[in-house]
Each structure stands twice: as C-alpha cells, then as structure tokens.
PDB file of N, CA and C in Angstrom:
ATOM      1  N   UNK A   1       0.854  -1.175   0.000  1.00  0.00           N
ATOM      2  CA  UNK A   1       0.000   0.000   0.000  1.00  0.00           C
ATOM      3  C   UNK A   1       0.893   1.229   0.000  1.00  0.00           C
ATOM      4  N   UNK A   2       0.603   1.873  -0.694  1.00  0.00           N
ATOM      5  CA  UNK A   2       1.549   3.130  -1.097  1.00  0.00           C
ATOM      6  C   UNK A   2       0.578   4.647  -0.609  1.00  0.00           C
ATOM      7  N   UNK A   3       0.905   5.330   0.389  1.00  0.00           N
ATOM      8  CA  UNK A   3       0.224   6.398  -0.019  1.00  0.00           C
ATOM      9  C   UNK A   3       0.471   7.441  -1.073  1.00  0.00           C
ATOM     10  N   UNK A   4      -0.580   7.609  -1.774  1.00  0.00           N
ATOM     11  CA  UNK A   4      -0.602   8.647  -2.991  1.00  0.00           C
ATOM     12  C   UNK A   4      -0.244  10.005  -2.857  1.00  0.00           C
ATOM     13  N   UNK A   5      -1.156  10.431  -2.137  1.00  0.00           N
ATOM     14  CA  UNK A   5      -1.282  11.582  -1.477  1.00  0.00           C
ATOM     15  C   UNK A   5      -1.261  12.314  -0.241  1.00  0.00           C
ATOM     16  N   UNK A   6      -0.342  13.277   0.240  1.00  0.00           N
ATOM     17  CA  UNK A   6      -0.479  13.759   1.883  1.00  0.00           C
ATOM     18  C   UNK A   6      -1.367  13.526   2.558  1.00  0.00           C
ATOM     19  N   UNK A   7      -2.105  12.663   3.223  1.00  0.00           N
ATOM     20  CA  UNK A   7      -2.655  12.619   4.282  1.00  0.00           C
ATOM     21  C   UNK A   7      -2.808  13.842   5.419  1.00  0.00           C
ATOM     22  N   UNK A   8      -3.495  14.136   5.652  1.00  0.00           N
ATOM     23  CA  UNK A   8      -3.384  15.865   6.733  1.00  0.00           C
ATOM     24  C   UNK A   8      -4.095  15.323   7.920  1.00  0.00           C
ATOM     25  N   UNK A   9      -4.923  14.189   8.200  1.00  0.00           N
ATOM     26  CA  UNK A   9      -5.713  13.724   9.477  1.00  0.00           C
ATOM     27  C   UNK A   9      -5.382  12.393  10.056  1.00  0.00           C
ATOM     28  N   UNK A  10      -5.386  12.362  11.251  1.00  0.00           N
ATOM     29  CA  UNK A  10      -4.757  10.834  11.514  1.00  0.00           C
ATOM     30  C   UNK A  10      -6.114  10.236  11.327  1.00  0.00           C
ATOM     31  N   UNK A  11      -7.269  10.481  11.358  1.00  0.00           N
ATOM     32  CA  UNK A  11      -8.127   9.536  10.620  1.00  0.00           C
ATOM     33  C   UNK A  11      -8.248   9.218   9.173  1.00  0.00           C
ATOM     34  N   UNK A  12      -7.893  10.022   8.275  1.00  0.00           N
ATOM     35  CA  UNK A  12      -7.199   9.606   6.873  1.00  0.00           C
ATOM     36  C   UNK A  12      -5.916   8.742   7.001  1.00  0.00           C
ATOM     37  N   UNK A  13      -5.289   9.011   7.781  1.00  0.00           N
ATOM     38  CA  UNK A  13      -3.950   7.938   7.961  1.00  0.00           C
ATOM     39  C   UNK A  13      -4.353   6.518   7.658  1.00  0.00           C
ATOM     40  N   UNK A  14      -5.473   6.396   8.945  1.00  0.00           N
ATOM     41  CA  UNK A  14      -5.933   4.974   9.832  1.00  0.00           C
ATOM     42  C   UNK A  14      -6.767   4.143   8.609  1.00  0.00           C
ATOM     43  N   UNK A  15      -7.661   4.792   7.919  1.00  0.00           N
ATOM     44  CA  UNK A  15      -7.772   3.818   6.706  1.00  0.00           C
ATOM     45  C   UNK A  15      -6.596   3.406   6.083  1.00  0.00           C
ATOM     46  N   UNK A  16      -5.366   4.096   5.516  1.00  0.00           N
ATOM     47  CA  UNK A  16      -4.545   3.279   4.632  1.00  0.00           C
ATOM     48  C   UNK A  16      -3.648   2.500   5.354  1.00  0.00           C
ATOM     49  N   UNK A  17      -3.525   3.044   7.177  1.00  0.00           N
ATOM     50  CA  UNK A  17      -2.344   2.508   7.972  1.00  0.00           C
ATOM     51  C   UNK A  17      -3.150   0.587   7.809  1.00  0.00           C
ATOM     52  N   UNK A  18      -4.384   0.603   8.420  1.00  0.00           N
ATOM     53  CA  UNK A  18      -5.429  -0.578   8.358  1.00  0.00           C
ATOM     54  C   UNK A  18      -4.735  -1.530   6.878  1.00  0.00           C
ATOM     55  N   UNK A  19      -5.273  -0.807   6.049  1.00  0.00           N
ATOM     56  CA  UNK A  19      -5.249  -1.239   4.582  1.00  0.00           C
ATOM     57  C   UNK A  19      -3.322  -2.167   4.458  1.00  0.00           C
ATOM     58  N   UNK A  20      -2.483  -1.364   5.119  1.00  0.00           N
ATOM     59  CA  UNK A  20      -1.030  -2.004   4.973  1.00  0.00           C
ATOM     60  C   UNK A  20      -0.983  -2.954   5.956  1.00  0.00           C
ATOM     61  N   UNK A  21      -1.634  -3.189   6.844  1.00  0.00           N
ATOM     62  CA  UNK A  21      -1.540  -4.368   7.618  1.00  0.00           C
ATOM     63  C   UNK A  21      -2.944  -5.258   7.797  1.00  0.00           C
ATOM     64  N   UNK A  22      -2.969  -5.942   6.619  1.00  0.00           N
ATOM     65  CA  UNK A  22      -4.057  -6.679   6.297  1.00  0.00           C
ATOM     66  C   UNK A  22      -3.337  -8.327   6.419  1.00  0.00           C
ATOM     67  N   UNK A  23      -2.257  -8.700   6.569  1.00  0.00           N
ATOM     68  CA  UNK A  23      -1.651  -9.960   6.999  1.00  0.00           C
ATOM     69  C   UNK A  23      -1.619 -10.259   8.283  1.00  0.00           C
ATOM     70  N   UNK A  24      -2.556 -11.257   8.666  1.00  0.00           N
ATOM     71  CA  UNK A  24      -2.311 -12.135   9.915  1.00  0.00           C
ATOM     72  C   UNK A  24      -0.605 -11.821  10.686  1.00  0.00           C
ATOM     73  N   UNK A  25      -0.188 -12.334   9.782  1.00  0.00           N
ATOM     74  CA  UNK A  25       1.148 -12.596  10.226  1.00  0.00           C
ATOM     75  C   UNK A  25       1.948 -11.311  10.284  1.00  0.00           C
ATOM     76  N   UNK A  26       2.063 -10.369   9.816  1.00  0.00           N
ATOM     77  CA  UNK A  26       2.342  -9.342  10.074  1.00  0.00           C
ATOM     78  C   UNK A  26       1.289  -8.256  11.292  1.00  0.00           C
ATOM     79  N   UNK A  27       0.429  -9.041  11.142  1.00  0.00           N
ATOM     80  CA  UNK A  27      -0.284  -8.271  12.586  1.00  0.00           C
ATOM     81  C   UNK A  27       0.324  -8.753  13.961  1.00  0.00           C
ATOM     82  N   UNK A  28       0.450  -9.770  13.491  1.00  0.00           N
ATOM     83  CA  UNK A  28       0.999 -10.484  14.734  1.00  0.00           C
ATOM     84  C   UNK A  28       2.460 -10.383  15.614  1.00  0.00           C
ATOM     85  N   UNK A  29       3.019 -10.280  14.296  1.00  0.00           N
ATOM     86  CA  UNK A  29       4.216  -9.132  14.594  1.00  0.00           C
ATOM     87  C   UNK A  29       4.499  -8.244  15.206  1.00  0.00           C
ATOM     88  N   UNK A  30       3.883  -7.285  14.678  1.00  0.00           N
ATOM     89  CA  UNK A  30       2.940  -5.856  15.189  1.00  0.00           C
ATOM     90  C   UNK A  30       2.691  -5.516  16.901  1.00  0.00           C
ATOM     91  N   UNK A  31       1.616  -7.031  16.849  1.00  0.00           N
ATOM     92  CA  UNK A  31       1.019  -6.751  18.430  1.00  0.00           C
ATOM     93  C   UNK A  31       2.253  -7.383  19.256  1.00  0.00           C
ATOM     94  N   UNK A  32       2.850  -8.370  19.251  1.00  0.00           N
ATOM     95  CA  UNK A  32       4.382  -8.707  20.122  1.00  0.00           C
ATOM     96  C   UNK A  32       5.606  -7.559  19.871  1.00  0.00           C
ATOM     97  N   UNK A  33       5.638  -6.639  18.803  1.00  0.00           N
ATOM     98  CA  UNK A  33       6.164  -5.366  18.344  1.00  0.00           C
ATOM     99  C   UNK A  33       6.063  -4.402  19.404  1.00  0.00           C
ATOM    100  N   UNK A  34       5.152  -4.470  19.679  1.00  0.00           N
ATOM    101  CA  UNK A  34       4.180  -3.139  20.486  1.00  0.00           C
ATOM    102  C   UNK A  34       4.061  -3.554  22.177  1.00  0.00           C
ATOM    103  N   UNK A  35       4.022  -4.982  22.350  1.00  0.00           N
ATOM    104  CA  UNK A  35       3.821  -5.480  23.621  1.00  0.00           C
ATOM    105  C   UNK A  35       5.220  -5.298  24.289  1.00  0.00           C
ATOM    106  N   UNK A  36       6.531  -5.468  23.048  1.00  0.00           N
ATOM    107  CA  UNK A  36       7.365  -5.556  23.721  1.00  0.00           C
ATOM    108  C   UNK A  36       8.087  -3.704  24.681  1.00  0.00           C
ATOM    109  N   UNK A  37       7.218  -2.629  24.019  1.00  0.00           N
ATOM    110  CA  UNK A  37       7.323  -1.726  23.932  1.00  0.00           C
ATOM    111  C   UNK A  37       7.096  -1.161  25.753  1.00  0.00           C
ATOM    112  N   UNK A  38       6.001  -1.919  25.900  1.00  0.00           N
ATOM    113  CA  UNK A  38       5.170  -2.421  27.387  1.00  0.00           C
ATOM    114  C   UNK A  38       6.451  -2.555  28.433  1.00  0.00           C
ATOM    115  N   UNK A  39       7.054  -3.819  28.096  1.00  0.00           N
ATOM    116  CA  UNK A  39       7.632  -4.645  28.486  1.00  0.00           C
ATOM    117  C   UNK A  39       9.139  -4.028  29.030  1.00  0.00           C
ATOM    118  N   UNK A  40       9.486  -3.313  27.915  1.00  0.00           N
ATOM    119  CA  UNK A  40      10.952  -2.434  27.865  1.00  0.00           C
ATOM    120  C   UNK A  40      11.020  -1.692  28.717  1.00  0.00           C
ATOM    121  N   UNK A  41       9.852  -0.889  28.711  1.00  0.00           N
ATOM    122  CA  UNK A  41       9.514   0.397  29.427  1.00  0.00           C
ATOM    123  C   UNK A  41       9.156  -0.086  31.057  1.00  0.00           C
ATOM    124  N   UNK A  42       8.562  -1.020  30.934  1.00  0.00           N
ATOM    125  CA  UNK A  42       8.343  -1.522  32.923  1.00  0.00           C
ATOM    126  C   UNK A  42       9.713  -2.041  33.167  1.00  0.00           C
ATOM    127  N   UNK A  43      10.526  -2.922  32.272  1.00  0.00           N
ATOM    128  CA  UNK A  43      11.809  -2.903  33.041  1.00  0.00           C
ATOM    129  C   UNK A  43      12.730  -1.818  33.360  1.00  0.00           C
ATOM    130  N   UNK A  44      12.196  -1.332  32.130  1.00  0.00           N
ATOM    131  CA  UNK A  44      13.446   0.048  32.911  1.00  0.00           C
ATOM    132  C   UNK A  44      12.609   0.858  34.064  1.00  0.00           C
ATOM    133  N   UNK A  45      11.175   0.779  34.132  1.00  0.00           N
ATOM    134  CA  UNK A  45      10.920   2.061  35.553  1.00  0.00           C
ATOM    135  C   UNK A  45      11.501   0.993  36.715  1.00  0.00           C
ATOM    136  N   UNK A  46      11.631  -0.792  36.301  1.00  0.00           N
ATOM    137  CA  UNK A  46      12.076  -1.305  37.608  1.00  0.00           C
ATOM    138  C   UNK A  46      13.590  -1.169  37.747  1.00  0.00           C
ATOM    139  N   UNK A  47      14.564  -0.955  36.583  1.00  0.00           N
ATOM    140  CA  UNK A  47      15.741  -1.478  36.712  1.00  0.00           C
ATOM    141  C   UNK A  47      16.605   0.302  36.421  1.00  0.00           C
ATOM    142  N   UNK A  48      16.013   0.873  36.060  1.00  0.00           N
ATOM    143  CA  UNK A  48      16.463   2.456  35.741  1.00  0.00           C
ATOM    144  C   UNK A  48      17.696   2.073  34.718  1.00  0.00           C
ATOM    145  N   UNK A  49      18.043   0.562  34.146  1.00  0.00           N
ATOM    146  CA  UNK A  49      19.382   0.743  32.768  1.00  0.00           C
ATOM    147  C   UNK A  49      18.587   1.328  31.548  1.00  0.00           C
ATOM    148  N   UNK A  50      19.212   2.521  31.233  1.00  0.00           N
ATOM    149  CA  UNK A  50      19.094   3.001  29.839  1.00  0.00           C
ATOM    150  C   UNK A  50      19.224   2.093  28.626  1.00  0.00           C
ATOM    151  N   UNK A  51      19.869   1.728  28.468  1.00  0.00           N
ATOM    152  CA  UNK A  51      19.528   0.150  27.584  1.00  0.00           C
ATOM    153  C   UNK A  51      18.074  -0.696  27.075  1.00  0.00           C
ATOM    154  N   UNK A  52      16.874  -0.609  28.208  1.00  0.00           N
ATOM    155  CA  UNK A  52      15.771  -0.699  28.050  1.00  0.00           C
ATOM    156  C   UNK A  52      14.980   0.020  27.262  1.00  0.00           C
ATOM    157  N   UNK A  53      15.649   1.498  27.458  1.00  0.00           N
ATOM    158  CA  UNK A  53      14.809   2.844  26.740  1.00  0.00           C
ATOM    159  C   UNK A  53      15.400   2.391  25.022  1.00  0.00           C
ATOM    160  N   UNK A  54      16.295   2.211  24.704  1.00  0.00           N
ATOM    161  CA  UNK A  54      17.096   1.623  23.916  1.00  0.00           C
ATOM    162  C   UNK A  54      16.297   0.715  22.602  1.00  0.00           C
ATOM    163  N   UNK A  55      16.211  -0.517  23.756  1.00  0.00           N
ATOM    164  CA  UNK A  55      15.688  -1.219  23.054  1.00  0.00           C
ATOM    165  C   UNK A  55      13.631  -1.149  22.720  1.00  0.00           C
ATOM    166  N   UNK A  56      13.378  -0.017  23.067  1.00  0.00           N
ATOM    167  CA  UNK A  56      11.459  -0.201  22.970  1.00  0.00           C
ATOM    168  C   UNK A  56      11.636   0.343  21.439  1.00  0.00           C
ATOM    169  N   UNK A  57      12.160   1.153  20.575  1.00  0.00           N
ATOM    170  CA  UNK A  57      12.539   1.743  19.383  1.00  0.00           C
ATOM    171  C   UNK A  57      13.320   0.417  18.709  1.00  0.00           C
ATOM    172  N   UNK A  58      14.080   0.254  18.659  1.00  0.00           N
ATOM    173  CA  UNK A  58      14.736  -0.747  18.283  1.00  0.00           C
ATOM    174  C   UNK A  58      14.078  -2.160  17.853  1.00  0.00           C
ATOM    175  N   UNK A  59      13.965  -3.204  19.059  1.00  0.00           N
ATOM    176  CA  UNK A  59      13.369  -4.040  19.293  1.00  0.00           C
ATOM    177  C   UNK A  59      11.816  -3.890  18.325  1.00  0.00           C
ATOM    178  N   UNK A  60      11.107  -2.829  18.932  1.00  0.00           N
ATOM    179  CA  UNK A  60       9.844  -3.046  18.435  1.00  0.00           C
ATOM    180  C   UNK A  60       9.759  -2.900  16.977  1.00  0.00           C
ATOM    181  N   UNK A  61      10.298  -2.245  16.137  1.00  0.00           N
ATOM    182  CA  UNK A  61      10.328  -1.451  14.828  1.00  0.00           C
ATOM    183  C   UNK A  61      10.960  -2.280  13.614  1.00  0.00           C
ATOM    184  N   UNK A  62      11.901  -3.566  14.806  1.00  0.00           N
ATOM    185  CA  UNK A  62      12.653  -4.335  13.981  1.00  0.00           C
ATOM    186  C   UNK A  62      11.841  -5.815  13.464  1.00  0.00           C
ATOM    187  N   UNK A  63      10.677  -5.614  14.494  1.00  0.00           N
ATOM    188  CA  UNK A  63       9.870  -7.106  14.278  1.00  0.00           C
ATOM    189  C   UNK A  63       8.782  -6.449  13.901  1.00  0.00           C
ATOM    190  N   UNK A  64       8.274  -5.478  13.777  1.00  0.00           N
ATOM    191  CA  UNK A  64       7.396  -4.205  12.904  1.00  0.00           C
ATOM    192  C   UNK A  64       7.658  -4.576  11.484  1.00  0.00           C
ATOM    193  N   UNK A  65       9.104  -3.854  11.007  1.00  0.00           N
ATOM    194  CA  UNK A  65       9.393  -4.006   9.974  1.00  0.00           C
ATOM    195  C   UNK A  65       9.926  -5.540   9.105  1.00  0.00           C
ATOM    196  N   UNK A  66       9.905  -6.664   9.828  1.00  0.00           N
ATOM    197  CA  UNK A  66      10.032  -7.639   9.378  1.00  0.00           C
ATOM    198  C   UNK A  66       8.932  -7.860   8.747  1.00  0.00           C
ATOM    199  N   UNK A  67       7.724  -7.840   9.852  1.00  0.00           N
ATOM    200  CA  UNK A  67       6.393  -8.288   8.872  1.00  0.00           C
ATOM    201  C   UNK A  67       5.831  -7.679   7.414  1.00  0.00           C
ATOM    202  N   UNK A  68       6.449  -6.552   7.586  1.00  0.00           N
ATOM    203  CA  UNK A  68       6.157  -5.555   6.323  1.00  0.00           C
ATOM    204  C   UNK A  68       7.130  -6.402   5.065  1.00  0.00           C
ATOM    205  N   UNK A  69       8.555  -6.344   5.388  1.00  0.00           N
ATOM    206  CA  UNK A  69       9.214  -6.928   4.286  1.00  0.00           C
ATOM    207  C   UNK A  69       8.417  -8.236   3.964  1.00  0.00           C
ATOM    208  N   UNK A  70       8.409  -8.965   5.070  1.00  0.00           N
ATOM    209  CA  UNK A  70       8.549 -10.648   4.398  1.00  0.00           C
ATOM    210  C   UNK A  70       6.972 -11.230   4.035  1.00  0.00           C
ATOM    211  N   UNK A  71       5.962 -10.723   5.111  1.00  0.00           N
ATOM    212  CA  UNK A  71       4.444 -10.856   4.993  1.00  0.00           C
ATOM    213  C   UNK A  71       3.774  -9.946   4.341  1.00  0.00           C
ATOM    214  N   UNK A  72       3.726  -8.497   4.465  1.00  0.00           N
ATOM    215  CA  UNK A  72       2.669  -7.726   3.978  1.00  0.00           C
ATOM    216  C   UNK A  72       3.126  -7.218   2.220  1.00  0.00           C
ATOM    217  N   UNK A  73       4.496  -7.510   2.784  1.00  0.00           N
ATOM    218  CA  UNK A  73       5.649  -7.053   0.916  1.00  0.00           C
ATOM    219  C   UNK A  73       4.919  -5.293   0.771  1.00  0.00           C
ATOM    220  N   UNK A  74       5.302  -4.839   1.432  1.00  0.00           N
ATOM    221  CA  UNK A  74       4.885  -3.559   1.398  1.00  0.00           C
ATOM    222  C   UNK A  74       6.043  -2.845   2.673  1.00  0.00           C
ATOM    223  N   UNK A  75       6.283  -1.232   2.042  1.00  0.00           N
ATOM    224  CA  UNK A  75       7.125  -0.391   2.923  1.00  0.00           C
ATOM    225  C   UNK A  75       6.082   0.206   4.111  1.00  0.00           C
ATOM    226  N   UNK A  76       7.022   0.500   5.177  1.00  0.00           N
ATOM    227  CA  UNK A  76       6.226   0.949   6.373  1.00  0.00           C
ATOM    228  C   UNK A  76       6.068   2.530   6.129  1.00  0.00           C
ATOM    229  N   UNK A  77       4.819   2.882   6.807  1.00  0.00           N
ATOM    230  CA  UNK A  77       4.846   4.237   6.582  1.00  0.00           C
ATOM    231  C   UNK A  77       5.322   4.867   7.528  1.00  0.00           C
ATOM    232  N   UNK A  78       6.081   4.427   8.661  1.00  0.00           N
ATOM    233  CA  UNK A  78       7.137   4.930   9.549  1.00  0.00           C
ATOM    234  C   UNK A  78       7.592   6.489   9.135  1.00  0.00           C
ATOM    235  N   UNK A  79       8.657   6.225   7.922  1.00  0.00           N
ATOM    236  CA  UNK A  79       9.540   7.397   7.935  1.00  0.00           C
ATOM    237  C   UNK A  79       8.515   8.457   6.974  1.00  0.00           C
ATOM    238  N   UNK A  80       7.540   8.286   6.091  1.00  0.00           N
ATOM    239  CA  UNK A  80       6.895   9.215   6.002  1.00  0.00           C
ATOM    240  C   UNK A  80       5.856   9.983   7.035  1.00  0.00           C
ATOM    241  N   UNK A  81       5.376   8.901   7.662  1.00  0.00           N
ATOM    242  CA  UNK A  81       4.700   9.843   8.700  1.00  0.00           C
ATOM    243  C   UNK A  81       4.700   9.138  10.049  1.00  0.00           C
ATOM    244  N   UNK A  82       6.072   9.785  10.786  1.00  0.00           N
ATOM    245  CA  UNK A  82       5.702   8.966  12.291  1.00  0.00           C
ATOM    246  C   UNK A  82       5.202   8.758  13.395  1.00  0.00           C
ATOM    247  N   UNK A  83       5.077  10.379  13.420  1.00  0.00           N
ATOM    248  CA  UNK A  83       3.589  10.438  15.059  1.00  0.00           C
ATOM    249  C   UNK A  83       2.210  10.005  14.467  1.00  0.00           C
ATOM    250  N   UNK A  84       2.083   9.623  13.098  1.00  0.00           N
ATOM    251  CA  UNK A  84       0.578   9.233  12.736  1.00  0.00           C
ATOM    252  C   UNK A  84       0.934   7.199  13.250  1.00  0.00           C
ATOM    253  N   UNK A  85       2.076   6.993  12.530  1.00  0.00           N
ATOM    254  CA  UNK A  85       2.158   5.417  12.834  1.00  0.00           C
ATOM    255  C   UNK A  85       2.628   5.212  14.306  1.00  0.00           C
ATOM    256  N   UNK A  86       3.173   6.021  14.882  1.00  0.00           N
ATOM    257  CA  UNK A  86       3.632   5.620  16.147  1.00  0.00           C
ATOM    258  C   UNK A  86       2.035   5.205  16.725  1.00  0.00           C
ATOM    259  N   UNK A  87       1.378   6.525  16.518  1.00  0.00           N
ATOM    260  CA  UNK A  87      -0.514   6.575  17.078  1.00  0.00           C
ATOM    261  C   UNK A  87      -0.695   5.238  17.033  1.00  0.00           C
ATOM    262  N   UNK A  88      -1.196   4.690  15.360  1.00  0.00           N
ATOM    263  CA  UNK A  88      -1.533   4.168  14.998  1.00  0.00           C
ATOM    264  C   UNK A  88      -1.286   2.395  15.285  1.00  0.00           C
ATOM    265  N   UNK A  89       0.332   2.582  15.990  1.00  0.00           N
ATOM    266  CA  UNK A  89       0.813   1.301  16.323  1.00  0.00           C
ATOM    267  C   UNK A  89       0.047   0.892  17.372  1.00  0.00           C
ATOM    268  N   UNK A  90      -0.545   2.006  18.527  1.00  0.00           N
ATOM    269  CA  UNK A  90      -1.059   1.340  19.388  1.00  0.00           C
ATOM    270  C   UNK A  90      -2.683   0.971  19.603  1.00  0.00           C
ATOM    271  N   UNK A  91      -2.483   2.019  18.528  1.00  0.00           N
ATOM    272  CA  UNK A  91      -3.934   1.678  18.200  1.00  0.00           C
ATOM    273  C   UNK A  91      -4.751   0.695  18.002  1.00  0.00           C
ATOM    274  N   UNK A  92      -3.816  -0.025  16.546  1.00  0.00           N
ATOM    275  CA  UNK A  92      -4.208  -1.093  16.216  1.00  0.00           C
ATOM    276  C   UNK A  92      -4.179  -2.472  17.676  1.00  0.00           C
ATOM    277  N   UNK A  93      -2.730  -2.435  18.299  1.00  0.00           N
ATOM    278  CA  UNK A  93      -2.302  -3.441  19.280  1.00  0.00           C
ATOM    279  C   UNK A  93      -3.964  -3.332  20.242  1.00  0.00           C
ATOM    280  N   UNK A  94      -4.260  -2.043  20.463  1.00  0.00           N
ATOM    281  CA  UNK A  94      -5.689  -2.350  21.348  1.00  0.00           C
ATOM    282  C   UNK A  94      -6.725  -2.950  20.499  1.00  0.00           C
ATOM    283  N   UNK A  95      -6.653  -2.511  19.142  1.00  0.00           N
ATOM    284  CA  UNK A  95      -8.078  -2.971  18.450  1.00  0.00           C
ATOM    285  C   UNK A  95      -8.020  -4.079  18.129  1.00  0.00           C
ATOM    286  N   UNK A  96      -6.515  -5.455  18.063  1.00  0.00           N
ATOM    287  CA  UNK A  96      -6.501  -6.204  17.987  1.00  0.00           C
ATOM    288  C   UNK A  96      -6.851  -7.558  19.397  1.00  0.00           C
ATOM    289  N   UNK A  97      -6.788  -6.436  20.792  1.00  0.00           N
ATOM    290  CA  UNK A  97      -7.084  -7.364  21.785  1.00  0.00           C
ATOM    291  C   UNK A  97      -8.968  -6.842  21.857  1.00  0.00           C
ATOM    292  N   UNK A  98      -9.324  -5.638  21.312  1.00  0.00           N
ATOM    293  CA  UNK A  98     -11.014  -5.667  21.607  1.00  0.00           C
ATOM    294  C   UNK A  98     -11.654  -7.089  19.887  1.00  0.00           C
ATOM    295  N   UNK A  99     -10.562  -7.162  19.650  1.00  0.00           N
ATOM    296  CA  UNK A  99     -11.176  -7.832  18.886  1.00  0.00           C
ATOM    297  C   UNK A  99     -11.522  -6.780  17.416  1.00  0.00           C
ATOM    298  N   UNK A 100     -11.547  -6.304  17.099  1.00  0.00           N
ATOM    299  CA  UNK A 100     -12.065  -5.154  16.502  1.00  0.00           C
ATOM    300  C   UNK A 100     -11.254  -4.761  15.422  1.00  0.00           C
ATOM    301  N   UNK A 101      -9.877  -5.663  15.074  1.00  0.00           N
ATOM    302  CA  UNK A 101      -9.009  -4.755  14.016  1.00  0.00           C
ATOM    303  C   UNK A 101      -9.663  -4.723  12.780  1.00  0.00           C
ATOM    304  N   UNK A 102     -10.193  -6.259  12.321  1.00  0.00           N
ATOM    305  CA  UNK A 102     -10.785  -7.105  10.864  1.00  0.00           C
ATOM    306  C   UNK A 102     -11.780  -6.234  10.639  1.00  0.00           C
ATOM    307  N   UNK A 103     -12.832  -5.879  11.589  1.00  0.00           N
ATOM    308  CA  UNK A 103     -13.824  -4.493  10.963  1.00  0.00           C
ATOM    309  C   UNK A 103     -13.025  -3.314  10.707  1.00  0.00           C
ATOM    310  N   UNK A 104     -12.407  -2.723  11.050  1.00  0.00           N
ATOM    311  CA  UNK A 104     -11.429  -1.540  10.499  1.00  0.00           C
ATOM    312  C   UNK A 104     -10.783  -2.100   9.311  1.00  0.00           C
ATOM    313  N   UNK A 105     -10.331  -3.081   9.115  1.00  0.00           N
ATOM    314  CA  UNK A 105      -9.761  -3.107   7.750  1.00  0.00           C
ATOM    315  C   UNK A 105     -11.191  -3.125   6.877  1.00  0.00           C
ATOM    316  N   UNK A 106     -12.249  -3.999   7.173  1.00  0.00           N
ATOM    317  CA  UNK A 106     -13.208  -3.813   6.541  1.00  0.00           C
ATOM    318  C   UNK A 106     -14.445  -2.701   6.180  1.00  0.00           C
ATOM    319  N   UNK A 107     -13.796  -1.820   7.246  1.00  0.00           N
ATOM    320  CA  UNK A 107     -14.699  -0.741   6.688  1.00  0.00           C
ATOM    321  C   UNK A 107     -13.580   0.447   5.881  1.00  0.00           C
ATOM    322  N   UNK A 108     -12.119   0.485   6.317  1.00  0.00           N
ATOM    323  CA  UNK A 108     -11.049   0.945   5.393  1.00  0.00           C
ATOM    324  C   UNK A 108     -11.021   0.404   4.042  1.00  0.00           C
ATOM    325  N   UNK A 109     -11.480  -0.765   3.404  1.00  0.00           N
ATOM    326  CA  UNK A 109     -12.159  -1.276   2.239  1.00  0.00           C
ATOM    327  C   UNK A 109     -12.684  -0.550   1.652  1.00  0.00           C
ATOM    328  N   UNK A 110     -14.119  -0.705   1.935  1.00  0.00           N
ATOM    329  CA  UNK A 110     -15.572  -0.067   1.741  1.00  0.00           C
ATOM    330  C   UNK A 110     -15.212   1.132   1.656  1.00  0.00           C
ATOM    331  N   UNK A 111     -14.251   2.031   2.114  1.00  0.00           N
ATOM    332  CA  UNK A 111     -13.754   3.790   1.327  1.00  0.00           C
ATOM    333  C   UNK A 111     -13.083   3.591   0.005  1.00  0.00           C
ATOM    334  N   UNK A 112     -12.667   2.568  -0.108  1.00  0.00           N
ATOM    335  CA  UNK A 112     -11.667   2.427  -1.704  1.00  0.00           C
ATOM    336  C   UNK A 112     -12.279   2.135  -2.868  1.00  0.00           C
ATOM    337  N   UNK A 113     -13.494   1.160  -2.549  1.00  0.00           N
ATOM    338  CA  UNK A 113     -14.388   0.189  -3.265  1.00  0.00           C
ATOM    339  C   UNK A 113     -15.130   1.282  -4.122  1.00  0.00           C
TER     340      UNK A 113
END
C-alpha cells in the first residue's frame, strides 16, 4: 500500500495505515512489536538501565518491519509519517485485543471500493 497523497488527518492515515496491515502474520508481529514496547519500558521504571529505553525503538520497529518486508511485501509508513504510525501502532495493538481490528480493515475497504 503506497500512499498517494499527503494525508493531513490521523483519521485519513488509519484507513490506509489498516489497509497495509491486512496480513495475519504481520499483525501479529505488530502486536508482540508493540507489547514488547510495554515490556521495555516496565523494566526500565524497575531497573532504571538506559539500555531498556534503547531497546522499545529498536526491538519493536525491527519485528514491525520484518512483517512488512517478508508478509505484507509492502514499505512501512514509519519514515513518512511517524507520530501518525507511532498513534496508529497502538492503536491497532488495542483494536486487535477488543477484537475489533478485521472491521477496520473492513470498513477501510468499503472507502476504496
């Protein structure tokens, strides 16, 4: 999924962000991507090593961007727009535990159709 055109709303984002992560397997990525983000960040408020802060960027972005190369075969929209995907990363990680991501891709559809 390529965006065409500037996007100016993070709700214009969220349809095409939806639309690039339409692979299982790259969602899945995604949500252990994002969990680990959780994870980084409580060890370091327990352990105060900078190293933790380190790795929540790192770590997460690197199993982010795997799913994009190898599952979705599509570029991340990271470096074009990043406070919309940073949003959007966690967004999705909640809409995938309410259950709720597969209707967002499906109603991000239904705008293209």
């Amino acid at each position: 999924m390529v965006i065409e055109t500037k996007v100016k709303t993070f709700k214009e984002f969220w349809g095409v962000y939806v639309l690039a992560h339409q692979d299982k397997k790259n969602q899945a990525l995604h949500f252990f991507a994002t969990l680990l983000t959780f994870v980084f960040a409580g060890v370091f408020a327990i352990t105060h090593k900078i190293i933790f802060l380190v790795l929540i960027p790192v770590g997460s972005y690197s199993l982010a961007w795997i799913g994009h190369l190898l599952h979705e075969r599509n570029k991340p929209l990271t470096w074009k727009y990043p406070i919309f995907s940073l949003i959007a990363d966690y967004k999705m990680f909640f809409m995938m535990i309410l259950g709720r991501l597969d209707r967002e891709i499906e109603k991000a559809k239904a705008t293209i159709s």
